[in-house]
N, C-alpha and C. Protein backbone atom coordinates (compact mmCIF):
# COMPACT_ATOMS: atom_id res chain seq x y z
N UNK A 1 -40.95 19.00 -21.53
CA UNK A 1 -42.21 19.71 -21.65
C UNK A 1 -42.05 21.13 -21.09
N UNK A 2 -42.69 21.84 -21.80
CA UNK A 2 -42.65 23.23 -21.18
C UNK A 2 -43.51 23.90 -20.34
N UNK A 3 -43.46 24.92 -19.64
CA UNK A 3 -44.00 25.37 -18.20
C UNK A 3 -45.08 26.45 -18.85
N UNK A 4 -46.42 25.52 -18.13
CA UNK A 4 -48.04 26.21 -18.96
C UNK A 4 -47.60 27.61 -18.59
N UNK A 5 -46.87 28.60 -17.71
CA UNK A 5 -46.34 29.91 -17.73
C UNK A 5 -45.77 29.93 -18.74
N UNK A 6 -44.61 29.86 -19.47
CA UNK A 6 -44.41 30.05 -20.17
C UNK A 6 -45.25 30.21 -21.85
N UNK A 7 -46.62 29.51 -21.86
CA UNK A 7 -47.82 29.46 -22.88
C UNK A 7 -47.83 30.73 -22.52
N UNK A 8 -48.53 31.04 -21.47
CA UNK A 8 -48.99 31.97 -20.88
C UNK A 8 -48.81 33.38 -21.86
N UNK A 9 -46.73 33.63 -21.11
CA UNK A 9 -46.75 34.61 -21.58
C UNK A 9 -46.34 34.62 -23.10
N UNK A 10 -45.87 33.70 -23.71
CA UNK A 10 -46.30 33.78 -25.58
C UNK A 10 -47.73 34.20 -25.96
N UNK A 11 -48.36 33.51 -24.89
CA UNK A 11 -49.43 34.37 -25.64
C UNK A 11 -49.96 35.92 -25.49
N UNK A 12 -49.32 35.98 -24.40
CA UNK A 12 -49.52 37.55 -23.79
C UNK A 12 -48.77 38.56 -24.84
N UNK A 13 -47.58 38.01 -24.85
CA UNK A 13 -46.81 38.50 -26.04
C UNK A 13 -47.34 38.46 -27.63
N UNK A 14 -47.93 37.45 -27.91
CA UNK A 14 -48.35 37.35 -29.53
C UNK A 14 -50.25 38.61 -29.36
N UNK A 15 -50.47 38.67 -28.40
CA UNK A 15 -51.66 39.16 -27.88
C UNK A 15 -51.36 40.63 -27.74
N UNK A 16 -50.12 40.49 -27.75
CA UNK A 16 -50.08 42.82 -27.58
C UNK A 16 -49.62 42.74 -28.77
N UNK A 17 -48.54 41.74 -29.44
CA UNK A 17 -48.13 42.47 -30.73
C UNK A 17 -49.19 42.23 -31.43
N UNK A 18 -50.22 41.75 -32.15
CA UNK A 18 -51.25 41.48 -32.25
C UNK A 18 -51.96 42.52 -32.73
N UNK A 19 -52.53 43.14 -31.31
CA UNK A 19 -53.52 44.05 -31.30
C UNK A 19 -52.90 45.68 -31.59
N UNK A 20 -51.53 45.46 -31.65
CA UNK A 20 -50.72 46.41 -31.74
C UNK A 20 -50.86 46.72 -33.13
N UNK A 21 -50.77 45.66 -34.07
CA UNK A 21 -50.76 45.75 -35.32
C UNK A 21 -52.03 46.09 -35.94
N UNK A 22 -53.09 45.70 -35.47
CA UNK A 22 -54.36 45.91 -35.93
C UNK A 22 -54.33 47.44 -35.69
N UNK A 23 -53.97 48.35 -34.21
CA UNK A 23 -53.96 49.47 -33.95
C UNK A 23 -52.90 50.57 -35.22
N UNK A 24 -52.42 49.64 -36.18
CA UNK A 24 -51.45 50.44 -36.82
C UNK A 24 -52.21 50.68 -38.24
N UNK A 25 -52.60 49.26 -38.37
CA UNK A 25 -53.89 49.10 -39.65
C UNK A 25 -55.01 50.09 -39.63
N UNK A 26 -55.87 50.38 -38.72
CA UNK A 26 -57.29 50.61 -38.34
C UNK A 26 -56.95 51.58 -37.34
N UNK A 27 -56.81 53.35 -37.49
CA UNK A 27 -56.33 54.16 -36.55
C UNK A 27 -57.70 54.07 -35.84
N UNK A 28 -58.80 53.87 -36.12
CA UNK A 28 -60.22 53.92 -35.58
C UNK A 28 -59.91 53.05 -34.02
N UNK A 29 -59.19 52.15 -34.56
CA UNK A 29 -59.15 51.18 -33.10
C UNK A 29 -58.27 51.59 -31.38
N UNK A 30 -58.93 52.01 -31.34
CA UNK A 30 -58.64 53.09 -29.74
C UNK A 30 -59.12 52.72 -28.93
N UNK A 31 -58.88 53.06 -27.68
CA UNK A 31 -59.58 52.67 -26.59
C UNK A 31 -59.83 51.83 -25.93
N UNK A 32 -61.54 51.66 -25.87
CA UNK A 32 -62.33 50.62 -25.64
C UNK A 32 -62.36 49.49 -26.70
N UNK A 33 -61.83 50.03 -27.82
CA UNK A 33 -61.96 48.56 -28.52
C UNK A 33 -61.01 48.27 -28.90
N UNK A 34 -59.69 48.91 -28.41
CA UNK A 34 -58.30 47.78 -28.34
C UNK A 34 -57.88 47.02 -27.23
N UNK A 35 -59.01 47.81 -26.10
CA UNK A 35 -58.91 46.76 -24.99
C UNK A 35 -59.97 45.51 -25.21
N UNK A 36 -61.13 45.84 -25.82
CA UNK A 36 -62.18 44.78 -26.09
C UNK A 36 -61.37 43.95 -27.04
N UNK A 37 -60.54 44.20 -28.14
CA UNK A 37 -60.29 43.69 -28.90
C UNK A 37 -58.96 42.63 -28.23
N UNK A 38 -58.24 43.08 -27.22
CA UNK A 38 -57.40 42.20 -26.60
C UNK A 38 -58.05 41.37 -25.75
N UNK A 39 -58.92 41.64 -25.20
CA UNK A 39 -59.67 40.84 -24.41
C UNK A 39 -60.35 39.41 -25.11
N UNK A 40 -60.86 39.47 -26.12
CA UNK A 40 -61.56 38.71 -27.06
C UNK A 40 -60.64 37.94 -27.63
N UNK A 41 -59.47 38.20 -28.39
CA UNK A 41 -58.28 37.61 -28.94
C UNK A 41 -57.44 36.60 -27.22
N UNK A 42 -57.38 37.15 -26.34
CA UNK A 42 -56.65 36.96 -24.84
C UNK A 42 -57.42 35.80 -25.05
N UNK A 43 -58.75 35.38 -24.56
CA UNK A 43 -59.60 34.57 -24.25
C UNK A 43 -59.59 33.63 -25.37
N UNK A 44 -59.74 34.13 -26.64
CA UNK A 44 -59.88 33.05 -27.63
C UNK A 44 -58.31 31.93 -27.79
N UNK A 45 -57.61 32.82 -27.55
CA UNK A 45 -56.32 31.76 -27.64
C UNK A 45 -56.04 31.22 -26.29
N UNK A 46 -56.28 31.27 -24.75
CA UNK A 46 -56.31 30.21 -23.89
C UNK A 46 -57.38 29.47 -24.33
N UNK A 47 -58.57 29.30 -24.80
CA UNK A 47 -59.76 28.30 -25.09
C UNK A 47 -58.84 27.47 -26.17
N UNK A 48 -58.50 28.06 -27.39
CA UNK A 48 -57.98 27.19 -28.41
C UNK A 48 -57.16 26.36 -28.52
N UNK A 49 -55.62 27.08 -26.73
CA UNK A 49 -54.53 26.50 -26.89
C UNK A 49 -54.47 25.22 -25.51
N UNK A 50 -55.84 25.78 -24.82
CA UNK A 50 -56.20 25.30 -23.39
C UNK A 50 -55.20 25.36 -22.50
N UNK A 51 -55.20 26.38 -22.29
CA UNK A 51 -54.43 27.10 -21.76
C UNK A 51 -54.57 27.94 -20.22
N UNK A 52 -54.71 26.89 -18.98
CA UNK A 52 -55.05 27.62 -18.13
C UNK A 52 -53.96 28.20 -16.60
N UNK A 53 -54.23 29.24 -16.34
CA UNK A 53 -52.82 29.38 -15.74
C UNK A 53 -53.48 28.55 -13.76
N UNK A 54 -55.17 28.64 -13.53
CA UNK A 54 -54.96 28.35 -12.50
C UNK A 54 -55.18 26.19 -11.88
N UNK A 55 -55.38 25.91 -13.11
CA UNK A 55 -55.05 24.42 -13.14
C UNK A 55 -53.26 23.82 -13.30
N UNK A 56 -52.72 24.74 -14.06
CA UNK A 56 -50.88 24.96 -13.43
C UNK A 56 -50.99 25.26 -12.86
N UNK A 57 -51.83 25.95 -11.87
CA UNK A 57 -51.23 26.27 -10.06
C UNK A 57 -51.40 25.34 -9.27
N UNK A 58 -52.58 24.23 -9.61
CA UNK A 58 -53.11 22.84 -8.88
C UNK A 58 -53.93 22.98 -8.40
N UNK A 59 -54.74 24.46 -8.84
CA UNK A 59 -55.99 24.63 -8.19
C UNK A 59 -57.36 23.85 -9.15
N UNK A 60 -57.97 23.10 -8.62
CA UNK A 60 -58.93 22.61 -9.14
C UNK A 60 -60.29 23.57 -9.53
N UNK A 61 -60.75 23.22 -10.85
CA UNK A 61 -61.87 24.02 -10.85
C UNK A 61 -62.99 24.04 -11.55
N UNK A 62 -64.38 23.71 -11.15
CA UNK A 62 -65.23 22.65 -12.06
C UNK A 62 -65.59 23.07 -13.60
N UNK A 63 -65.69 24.01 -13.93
CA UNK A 63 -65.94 24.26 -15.42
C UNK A 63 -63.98 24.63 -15.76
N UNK A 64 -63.28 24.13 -16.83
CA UNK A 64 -62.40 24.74 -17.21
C UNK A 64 -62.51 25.88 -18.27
N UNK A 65 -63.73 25.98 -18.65
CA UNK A 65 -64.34 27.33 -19.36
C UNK A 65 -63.93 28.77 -18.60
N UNK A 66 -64.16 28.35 -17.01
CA UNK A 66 -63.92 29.86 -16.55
C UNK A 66 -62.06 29.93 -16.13
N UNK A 67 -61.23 28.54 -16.24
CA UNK A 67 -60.22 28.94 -15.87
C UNK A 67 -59.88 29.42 -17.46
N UNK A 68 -60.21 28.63 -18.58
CA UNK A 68 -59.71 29.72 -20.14
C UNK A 68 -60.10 31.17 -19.77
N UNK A 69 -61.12 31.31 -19.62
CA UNK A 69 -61.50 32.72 -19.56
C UNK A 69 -61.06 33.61 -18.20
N UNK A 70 -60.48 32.98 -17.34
CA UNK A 70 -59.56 34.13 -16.65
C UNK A 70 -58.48 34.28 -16.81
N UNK A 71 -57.97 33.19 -17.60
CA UNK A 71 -56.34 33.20 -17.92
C UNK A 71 -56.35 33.82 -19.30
N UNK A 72 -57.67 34.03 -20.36
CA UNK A 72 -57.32 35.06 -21.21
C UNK A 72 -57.35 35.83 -20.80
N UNK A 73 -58.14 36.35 -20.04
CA UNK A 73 -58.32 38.04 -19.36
C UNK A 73 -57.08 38.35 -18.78
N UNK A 74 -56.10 37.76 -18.33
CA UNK A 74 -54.75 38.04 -18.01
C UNK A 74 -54.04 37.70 -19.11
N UNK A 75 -53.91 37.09 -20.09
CA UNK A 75 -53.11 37.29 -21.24
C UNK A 75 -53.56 38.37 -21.67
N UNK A 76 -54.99 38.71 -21.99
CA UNK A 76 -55.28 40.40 -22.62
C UNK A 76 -54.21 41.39 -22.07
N UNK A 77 -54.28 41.48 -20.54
CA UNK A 77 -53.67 42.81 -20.00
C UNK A 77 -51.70 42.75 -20.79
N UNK A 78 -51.67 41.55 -21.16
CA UNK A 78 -50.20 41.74 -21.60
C UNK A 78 -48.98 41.47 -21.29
N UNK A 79 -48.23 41.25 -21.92
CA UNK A 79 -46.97 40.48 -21.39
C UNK A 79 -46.42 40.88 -19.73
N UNK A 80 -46.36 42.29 -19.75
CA UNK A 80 -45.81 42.96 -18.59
C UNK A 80 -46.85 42.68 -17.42
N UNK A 81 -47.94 42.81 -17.56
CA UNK A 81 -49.00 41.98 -16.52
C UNK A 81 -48.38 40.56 -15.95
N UNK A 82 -48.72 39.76 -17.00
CA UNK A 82 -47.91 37.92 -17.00
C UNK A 82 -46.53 38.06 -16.13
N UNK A 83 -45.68 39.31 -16.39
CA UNK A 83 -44.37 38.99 -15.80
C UNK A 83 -44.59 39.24 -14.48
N UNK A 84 -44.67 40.47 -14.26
CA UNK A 84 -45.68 41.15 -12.78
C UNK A 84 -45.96 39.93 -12.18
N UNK A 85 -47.05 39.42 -12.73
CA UNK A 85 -48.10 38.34 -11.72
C UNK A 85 -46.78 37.06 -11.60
N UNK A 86 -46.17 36.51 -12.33
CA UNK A 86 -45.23 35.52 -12.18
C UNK A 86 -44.50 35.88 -11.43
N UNK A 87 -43.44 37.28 -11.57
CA UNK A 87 -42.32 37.39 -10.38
C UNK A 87 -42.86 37.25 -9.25
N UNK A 88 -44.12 37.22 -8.79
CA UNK A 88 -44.70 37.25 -7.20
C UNK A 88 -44.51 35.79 -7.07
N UNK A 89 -44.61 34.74 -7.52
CA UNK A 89 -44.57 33.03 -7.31
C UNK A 89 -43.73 33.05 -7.67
C-alpha cells in the first residue's frame, strides 16, 4: 500500500500541471483566479480521492470534511509546498 503522502503530492503535482494548462488555454486566467482556481480543483480532488494528510498523521478529527479541505488547500499551494511541509517530518 502506498503512503497517503505520497496521494498527497500526485495530487499537488496533477494540481499545478493542471491549472498550468488551463493558464496556457485561457490567458484571462491570472491571478486571483489561478489561485481560486487551484484552490477549488486542490479541494475537490482530496474530497473525491479522500484524501487526508492530517488523519495520516493520526490526528483524529470529527468532521473529515475539514481534514479534505485542509489537505486540498495544501495540495492547491503545490507540489513544492507538499515537499517543504514533508521534509520537516
Amino acid at each position: 500500500m502506498e503512503s497517503p503522502f505520497s496521494a498527497v503530492i500526485a495530487l499537488a503535482v496533477l494540481t499545478e500541471v493542471s491549472v498550468d494548462a488551463v493558464k496556457t488555454l485561457f490567458p484571462a486566467v491570472r491571478n486571483w483566479r489561478s489561485h481560486a482556481a487551484s484552490v477549488m480543483l486542490g479541494i475537490s480532488l482530496a474530497v473525491l480521492t479522500r484524501t487526508g494528510m492530517l488523519s495520516a498523521l493520526g490526528i483524529d478529527i470529527a468532521w473529515c470534511w475539514l481534514d479534505y479541505t485542509l489537505t486540498g488547500l495544501a495540495i492547491s499551494r503545490g507540489s513544492n509546498f507538499i515537499h517543504d511541509f514533508l521534509s520537516r517530518f
